[in-house]
N, C-alpha and C. Protein backbone atom coordinates (compact mmCIF):
# COMPACT_ATOMS: atom_id res chain seq x y z
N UNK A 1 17.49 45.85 0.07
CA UNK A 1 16.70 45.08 -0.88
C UNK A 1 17.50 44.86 -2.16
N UNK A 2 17.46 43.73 -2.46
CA UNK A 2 18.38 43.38 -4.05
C UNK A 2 17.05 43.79 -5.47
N UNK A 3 18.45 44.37 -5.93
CA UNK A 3 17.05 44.22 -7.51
C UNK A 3 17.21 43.51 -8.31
N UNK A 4 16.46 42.44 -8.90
CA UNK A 4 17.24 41.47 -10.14
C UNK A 4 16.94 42.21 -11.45
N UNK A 5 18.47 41.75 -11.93
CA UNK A 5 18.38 42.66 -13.30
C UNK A 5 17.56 41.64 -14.63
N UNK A 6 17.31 42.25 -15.56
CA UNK A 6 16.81 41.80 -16.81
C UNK A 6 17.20 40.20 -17.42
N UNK A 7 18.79 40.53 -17.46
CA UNK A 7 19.74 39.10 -18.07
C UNK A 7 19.08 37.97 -16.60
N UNK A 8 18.84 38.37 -15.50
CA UNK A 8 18.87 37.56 -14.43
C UNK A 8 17.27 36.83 -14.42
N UNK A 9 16.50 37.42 -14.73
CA UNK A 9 14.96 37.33 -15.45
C UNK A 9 14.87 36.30 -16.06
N UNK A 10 15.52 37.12 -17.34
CA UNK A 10 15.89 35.97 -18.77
C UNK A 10 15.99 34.69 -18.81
N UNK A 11 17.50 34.59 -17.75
CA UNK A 11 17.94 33.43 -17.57
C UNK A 11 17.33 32.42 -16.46
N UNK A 12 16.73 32.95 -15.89
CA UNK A 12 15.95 32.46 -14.73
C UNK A 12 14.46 31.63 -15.17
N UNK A 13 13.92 32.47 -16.80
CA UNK A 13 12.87 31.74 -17.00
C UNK A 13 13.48 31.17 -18.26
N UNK A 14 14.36 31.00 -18.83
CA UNK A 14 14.63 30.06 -19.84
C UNK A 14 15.55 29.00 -19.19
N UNK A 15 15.73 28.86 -18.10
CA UNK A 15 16.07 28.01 -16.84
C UNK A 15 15.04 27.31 -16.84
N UNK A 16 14.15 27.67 -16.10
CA UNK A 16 12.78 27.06 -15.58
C UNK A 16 11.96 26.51 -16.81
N UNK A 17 12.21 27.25 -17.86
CA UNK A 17 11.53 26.26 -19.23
C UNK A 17 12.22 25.09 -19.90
N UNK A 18 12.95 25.19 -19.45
CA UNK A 18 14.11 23.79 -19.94
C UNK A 18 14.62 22.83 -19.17
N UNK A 19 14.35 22.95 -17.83
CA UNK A 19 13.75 22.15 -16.90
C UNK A 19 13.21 20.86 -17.01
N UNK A 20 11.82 21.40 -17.52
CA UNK A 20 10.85 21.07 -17.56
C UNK A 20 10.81 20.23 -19.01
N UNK A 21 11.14 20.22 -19.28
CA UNK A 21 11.51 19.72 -20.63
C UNK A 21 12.33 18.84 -21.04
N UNK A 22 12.13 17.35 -21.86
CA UNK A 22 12.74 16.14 -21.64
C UNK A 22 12.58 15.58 -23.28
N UNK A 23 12.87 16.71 -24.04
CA UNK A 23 12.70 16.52 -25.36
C UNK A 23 14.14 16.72 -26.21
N UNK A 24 13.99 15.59 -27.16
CA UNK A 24 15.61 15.97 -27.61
C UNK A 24 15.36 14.32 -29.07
N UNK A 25 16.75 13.98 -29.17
CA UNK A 25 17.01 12.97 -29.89
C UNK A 25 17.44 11.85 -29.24
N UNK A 26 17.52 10.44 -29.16
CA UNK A 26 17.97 9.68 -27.83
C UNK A 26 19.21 9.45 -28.93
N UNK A 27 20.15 9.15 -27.60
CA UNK A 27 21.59 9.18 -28.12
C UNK A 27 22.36 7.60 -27.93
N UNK A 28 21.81 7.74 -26.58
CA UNK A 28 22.19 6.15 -25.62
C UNK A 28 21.40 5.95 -24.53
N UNK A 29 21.32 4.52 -24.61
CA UNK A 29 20.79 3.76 -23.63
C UNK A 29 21.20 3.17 -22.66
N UNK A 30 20.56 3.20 -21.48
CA UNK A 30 21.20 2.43 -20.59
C UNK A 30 20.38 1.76 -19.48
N UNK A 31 20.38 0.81 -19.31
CA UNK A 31 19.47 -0.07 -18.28
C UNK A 31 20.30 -0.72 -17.48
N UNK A 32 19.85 -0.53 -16.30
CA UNK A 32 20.25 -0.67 -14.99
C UNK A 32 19.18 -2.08 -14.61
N UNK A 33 20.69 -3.00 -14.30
CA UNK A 33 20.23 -4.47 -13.83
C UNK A 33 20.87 -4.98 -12.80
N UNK A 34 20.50 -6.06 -12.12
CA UNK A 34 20.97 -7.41 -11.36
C UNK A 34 20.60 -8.38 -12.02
N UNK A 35 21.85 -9.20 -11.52
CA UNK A 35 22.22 -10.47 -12.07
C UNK A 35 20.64 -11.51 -11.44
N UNK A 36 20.35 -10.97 -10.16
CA UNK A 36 19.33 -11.51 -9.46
C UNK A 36 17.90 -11.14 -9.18
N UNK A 37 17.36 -10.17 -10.26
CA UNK A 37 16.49 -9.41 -10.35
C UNK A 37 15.64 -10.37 -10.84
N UNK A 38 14.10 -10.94 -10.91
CA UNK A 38 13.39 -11.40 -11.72
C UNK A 38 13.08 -10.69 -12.58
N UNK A 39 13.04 -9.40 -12.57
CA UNK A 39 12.13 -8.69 -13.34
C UNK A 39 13.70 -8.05 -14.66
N UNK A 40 14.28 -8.34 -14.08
CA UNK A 40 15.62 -7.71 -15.00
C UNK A 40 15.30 -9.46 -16.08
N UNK A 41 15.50 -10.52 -15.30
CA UNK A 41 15.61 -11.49 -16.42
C UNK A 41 14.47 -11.96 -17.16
N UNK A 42 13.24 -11.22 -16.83
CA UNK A 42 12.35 -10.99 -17.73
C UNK A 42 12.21 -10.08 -19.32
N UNK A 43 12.98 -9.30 -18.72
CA UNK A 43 13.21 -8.36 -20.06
C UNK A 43 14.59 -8.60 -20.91
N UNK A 44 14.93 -9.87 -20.97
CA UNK A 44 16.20 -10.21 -21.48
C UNK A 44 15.94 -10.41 -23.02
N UNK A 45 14.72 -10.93 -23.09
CA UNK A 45 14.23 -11.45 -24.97
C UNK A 45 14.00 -10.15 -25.23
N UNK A 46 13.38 -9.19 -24.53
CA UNK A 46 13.29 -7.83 -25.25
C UNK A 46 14.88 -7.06 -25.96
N UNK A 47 15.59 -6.96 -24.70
CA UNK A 47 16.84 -6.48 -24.48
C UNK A 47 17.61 -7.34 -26.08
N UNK A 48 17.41 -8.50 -25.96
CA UNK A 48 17.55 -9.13 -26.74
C UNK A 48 17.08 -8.79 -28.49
N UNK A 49 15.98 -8.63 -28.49
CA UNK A 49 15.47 -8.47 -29.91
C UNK A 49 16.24 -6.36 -30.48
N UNK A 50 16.72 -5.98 -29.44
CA UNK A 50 17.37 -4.56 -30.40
C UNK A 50 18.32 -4.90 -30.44
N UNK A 51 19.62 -5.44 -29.64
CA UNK A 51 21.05 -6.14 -30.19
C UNK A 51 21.09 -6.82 -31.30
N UNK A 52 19.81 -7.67 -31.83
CA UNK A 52 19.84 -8.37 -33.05
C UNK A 52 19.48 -7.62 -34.73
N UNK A 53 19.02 -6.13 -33.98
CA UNK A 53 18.44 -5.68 -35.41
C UNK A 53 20.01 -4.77 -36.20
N UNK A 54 20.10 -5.11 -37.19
CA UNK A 54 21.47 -4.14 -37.90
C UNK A 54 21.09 -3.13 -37.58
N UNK A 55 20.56 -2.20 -36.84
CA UNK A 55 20.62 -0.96 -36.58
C UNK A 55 21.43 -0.86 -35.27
N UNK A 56 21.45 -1.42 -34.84
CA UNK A 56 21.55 -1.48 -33.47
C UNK A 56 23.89 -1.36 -33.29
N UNK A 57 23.55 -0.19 -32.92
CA UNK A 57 25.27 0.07 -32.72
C UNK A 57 25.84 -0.01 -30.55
N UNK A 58 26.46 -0.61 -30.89
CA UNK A 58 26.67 -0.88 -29.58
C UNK A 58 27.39 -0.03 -28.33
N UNK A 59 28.17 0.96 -29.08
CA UNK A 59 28.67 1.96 -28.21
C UNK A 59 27.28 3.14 -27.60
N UNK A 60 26.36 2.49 -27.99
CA UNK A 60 24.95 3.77 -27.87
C UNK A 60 23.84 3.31 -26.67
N UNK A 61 24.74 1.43 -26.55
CA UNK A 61 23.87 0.80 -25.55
C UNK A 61 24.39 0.00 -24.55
N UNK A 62 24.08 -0.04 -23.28
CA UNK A 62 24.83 -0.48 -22.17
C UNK A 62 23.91 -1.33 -21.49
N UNK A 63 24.13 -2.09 -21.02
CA UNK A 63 23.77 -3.37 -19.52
C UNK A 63 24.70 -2.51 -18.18
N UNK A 64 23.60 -2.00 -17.62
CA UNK A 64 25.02 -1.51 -15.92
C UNK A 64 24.24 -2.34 -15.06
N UNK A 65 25.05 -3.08 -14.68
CA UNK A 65 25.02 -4.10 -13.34
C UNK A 65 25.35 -3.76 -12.26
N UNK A 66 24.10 -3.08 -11.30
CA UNK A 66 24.90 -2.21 -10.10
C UNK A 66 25.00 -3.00 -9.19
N UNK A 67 24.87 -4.60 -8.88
CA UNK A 67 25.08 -5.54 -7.99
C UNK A 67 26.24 -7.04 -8.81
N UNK A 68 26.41 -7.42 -8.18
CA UNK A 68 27.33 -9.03 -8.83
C UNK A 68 29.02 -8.28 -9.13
N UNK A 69 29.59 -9.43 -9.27
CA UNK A 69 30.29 -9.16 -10.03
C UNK A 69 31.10 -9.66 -11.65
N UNK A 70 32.36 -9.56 -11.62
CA UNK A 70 32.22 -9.53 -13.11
C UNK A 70 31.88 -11.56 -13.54
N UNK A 71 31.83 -12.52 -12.50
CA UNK A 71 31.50 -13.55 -12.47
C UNK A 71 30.02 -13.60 -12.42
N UNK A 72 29.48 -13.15 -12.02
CA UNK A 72 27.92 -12.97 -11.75
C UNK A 72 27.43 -12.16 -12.96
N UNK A 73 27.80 -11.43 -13.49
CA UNK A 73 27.74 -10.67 -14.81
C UNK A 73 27.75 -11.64 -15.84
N UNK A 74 28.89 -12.08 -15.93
CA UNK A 74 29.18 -12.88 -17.39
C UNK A 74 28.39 -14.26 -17.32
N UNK A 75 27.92 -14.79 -15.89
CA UNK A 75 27.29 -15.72 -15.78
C UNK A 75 25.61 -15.53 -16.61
N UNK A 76 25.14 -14.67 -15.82
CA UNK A 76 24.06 -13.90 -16.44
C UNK A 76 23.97 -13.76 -18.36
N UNK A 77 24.71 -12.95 -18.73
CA UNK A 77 25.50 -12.80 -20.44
C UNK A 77 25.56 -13.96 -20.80
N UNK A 78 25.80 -15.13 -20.04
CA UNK A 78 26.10 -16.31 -21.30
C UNK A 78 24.30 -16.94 -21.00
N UNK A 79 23.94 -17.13 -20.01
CA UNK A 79 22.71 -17.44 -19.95
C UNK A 79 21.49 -16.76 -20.42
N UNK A 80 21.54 -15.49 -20.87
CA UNK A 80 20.38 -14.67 -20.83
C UNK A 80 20.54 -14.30 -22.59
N UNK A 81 21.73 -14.02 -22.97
CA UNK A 81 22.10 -13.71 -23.67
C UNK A 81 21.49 -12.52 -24.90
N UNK A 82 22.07 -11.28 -24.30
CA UNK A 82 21.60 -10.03 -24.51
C UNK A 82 21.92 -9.42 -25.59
N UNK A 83 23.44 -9.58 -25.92
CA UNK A 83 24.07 -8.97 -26.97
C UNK A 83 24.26 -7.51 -26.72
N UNK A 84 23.68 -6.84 -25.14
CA UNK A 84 24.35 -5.44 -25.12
C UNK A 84 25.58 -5.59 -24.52
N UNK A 85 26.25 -4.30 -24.69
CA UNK A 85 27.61 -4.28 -24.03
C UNK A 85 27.18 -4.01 -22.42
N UNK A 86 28.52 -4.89 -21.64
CA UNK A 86 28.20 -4.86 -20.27
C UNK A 86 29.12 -3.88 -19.48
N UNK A 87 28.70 -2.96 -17.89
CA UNK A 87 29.07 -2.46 -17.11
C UNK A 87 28.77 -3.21 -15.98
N UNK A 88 29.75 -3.14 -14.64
CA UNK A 88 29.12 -3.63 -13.42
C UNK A 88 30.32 -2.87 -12.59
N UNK A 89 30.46 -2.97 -11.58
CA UNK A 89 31.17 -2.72 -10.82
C UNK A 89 30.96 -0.95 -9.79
N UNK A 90 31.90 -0.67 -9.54
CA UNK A 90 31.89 0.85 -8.99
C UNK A 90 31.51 1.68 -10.36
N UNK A 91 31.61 1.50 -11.35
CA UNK A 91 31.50 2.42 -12.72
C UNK A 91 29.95 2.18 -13.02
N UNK A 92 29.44 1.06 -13.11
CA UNK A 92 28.39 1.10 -13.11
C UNK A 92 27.02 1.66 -11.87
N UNK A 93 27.73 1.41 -10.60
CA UNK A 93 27.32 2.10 -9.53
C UNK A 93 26.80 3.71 -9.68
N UNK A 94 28.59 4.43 -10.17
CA UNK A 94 28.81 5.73 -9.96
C UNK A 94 27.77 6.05 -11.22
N UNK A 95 27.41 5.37 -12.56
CA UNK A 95 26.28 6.00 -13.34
C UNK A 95 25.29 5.97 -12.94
N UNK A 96 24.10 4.91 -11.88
CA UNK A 96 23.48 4.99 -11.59
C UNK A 96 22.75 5.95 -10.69
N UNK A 97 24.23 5.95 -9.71
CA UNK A 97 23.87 7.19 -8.86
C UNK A 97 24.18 8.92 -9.34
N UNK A 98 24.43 8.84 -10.83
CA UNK A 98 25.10 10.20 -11.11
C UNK A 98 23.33 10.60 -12.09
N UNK A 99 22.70 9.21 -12.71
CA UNK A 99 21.69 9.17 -13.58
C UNK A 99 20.46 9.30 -12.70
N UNK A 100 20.50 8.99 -10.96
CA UNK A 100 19.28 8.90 -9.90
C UNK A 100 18.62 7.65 -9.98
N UNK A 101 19.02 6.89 -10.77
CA UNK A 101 18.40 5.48 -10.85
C UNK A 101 18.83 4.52 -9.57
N UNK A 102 16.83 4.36 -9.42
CA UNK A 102 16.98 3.39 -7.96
C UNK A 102 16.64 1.91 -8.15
N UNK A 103 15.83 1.67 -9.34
CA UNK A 103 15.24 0.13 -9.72
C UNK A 103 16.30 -0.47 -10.49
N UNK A 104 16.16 -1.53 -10.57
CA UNK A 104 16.59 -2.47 -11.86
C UNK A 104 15.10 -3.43 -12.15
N UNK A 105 14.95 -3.31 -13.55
CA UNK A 105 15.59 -2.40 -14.33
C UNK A 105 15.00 -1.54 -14.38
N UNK A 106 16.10 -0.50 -15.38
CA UNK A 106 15.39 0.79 -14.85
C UNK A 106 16.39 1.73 -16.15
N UNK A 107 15.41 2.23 -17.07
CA UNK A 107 16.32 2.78 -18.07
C UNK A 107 16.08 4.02 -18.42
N UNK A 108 17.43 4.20 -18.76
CA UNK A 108 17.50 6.14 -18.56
C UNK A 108 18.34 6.13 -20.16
N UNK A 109 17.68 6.91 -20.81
CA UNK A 109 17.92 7.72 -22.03
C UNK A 109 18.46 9.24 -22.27
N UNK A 110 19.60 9.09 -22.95
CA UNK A 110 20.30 10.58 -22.55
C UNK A 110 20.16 10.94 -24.57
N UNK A 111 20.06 12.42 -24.32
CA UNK A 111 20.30 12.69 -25.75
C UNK A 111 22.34 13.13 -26.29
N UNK A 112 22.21 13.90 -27.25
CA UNK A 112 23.47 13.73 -27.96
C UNK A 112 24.38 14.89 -26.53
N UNK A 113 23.46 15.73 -25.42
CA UNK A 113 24.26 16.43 -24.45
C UNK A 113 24.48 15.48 -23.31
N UNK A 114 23.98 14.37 -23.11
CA UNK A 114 24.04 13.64 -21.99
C UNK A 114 22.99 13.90 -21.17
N UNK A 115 22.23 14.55 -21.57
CA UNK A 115 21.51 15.33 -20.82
C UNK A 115 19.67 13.63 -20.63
N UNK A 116 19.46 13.79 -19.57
CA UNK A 116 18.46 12.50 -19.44
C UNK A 116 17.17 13.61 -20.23
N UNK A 117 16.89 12.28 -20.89
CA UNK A 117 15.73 11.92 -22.06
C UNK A 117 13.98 11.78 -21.32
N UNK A 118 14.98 10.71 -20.54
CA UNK A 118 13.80 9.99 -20.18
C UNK A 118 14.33 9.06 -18.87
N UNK A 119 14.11 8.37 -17.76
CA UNK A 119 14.66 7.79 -16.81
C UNK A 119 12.62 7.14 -15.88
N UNK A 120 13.15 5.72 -16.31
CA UNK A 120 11.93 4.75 -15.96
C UNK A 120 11.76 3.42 -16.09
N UNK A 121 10.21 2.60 -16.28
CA UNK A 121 10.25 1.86 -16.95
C UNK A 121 10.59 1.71 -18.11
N UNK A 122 10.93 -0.15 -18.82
CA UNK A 122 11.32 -0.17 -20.03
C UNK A 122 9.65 -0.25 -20.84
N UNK A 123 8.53 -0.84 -19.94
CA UNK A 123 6.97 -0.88 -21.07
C UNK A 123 6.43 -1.12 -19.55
N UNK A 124 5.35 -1.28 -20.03
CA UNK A 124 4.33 -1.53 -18.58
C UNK A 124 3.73 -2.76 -18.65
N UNK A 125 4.78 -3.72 -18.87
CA UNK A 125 4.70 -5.53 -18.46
C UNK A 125 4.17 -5.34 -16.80
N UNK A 126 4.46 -4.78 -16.25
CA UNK A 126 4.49 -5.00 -14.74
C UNK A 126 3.94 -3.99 -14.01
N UNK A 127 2.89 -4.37 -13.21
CA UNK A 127 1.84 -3.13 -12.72
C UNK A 127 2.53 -2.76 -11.11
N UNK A 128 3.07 -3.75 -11.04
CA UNK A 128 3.91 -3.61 -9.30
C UNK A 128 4.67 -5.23 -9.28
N UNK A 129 5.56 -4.79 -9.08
CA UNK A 129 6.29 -6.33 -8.29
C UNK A 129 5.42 -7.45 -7.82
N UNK A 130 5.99 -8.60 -9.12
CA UNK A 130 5.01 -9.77 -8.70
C UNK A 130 3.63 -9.38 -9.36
N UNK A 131 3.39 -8.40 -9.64
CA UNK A 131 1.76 -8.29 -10.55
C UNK A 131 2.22 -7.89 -12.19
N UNK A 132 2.04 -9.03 -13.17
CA UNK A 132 2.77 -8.90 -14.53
C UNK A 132 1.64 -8.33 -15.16
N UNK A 133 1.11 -7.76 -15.50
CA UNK A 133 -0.24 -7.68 -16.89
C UNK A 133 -0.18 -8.71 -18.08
N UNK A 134 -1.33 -9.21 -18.22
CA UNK A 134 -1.57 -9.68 -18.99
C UNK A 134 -1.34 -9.40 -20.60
N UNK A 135 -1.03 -8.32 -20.98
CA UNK A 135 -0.67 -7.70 -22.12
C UNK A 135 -0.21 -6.30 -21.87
N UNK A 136 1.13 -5.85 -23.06
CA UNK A 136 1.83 -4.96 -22.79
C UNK A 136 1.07 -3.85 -23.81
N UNK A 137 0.51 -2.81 -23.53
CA UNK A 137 -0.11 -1.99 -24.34
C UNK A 137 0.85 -0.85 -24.56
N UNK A 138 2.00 -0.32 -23.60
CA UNK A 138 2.56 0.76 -23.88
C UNK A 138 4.21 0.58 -23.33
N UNK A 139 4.95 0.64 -24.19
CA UNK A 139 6.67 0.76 -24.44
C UNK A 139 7.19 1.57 -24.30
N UNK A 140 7.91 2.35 -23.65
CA UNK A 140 8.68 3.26 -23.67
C UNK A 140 9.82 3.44 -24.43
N UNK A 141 10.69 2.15 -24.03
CA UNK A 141 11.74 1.74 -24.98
C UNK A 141 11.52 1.46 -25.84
N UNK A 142 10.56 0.78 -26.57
CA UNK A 142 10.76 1.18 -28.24
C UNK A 142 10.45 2.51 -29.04
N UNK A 143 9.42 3.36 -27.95
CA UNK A 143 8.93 5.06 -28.64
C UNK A 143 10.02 5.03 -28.61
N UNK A 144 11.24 5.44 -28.24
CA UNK A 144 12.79 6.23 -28.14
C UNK A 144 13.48 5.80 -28.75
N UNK A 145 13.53 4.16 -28.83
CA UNK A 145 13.83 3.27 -29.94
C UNK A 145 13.88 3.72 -31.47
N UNK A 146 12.71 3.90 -31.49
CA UNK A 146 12.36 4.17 -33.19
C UNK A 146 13.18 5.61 -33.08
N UNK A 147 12.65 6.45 -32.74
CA UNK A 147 12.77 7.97 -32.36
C UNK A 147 14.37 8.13 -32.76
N UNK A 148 15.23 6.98 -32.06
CA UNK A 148 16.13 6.99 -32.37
C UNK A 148 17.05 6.18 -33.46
N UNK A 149 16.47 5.49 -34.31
CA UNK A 149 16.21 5.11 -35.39
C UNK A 149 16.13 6.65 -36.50
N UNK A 150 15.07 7.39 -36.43
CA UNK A 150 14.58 7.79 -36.98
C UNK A 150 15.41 8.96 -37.00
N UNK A 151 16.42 9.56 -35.85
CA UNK A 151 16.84 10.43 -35.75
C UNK A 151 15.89 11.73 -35.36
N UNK A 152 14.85 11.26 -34.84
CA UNK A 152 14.03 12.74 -34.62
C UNK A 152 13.84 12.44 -33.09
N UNK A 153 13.45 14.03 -32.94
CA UNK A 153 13.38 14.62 -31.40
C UNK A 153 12.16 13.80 -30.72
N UNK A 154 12.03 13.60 -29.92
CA UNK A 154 10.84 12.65 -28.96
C UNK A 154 10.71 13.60 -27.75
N UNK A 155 9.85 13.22 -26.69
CA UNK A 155 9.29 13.70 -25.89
C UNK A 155 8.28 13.06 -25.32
N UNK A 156 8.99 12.27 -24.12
CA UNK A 156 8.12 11.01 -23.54
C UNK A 156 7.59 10.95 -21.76
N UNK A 157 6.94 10.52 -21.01
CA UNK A 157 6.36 11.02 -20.30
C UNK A 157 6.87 9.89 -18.94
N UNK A 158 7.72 10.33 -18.35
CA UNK A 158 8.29 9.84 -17.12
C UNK A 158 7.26 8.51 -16.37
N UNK A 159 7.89 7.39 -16.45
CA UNK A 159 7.01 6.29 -16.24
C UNK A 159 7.66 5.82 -14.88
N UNK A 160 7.19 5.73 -13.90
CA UNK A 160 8.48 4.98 -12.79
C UNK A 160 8.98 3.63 -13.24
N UNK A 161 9.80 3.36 -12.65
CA UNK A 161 10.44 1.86 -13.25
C UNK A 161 9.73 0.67 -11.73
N UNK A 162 9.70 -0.17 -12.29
CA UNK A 162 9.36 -1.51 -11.50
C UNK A 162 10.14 -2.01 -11.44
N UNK A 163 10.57 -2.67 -10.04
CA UNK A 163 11.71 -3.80 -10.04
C UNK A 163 11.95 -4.24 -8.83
N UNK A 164 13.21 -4.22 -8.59
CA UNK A 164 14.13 -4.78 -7.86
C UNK A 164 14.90 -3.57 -7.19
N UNK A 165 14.58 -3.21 -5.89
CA UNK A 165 15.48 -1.67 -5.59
C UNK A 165 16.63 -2.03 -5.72
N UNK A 166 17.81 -1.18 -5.81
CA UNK A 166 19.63 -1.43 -5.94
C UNK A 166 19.33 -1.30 -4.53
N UNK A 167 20.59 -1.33 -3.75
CA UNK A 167 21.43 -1.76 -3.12
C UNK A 167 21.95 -0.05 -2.92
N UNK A 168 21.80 0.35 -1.41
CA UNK A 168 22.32 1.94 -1.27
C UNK A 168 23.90 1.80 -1.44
């Protein structure tokens, strides 16, 4: 029979409490798109209105394009016109699958450890694929938004994302 010692206790439940736990400061953003998503080029005026505010620093925010390529990308960018910085390719792939992100879009918030924030919808425009709501009552991306604006810790409540599945 093994005995677990004290330190093994310790660490075992301040393990399991931090877990559980998705509270921090948001550091960077990142939303996971296709060039061919409806629901990705729906959220482009949003995507749009934080690239335009002077707060808005660009090494903190990403476009990953886990389908197209860099022609299908930039096609998208000049038409949609986002103003975030863009990823696509195997790099953008390998974050998606390193972040567990299966939708586009689909945005995952890491704090200043990298550590995920938050990983979901961007608001609840969309009740299921093809069913839009009539009005958006709750944002995710802007709570974290401000939060991160504001520089203070948040703590937000795992929303699934709607979309467009990637591509295994």
């Amino acid at each position: 029979m093994r005995t677990i010692t004290l330190s093994v206790l310790l660490h075992l439940f301040f393990t399991a409490a931090t877990l559980g736990q998705n509270k921090g400061v948001p550091s960077r953003f990142i939303v996971f798109m296709a060039p061919d998503c409806p629901i990705s080029q729906f959220y482009t005026p949003l995507l749009r209105t934080y690239s335009e505010q002077t707060s808005f620093q660009q090494k903190s925010f990403t476009l990953a394009f886990t389908t197209g390529d860099s022609a299908s990308v930039a096609q998208f960018e000049q038409k949609y016109r986002t103003g975030w910085p863009l990823l696509w390719g195997p790099e953008a792939q390998l974050l998606a699958k390193q972040h567990q992100a299966s939708v586009t879009p689909e945005l995952v918030v890491l704090n200043s450890n990298q550590k995920i924030l938050y990983r979901g919808r961007l608001n609840d425009a969309y009740a299921a694929p093809g069913r839009k709501k009539p009005k958006i009552k709750l944002s995710e991306i802007d709570t974290l938004y401000q939060a991160y604006l504001k520089k203070q810790s948040t703590s937000i409540a795992h929303q699934p994302a709607i979309g467009c599945l990637m591509n295994p």
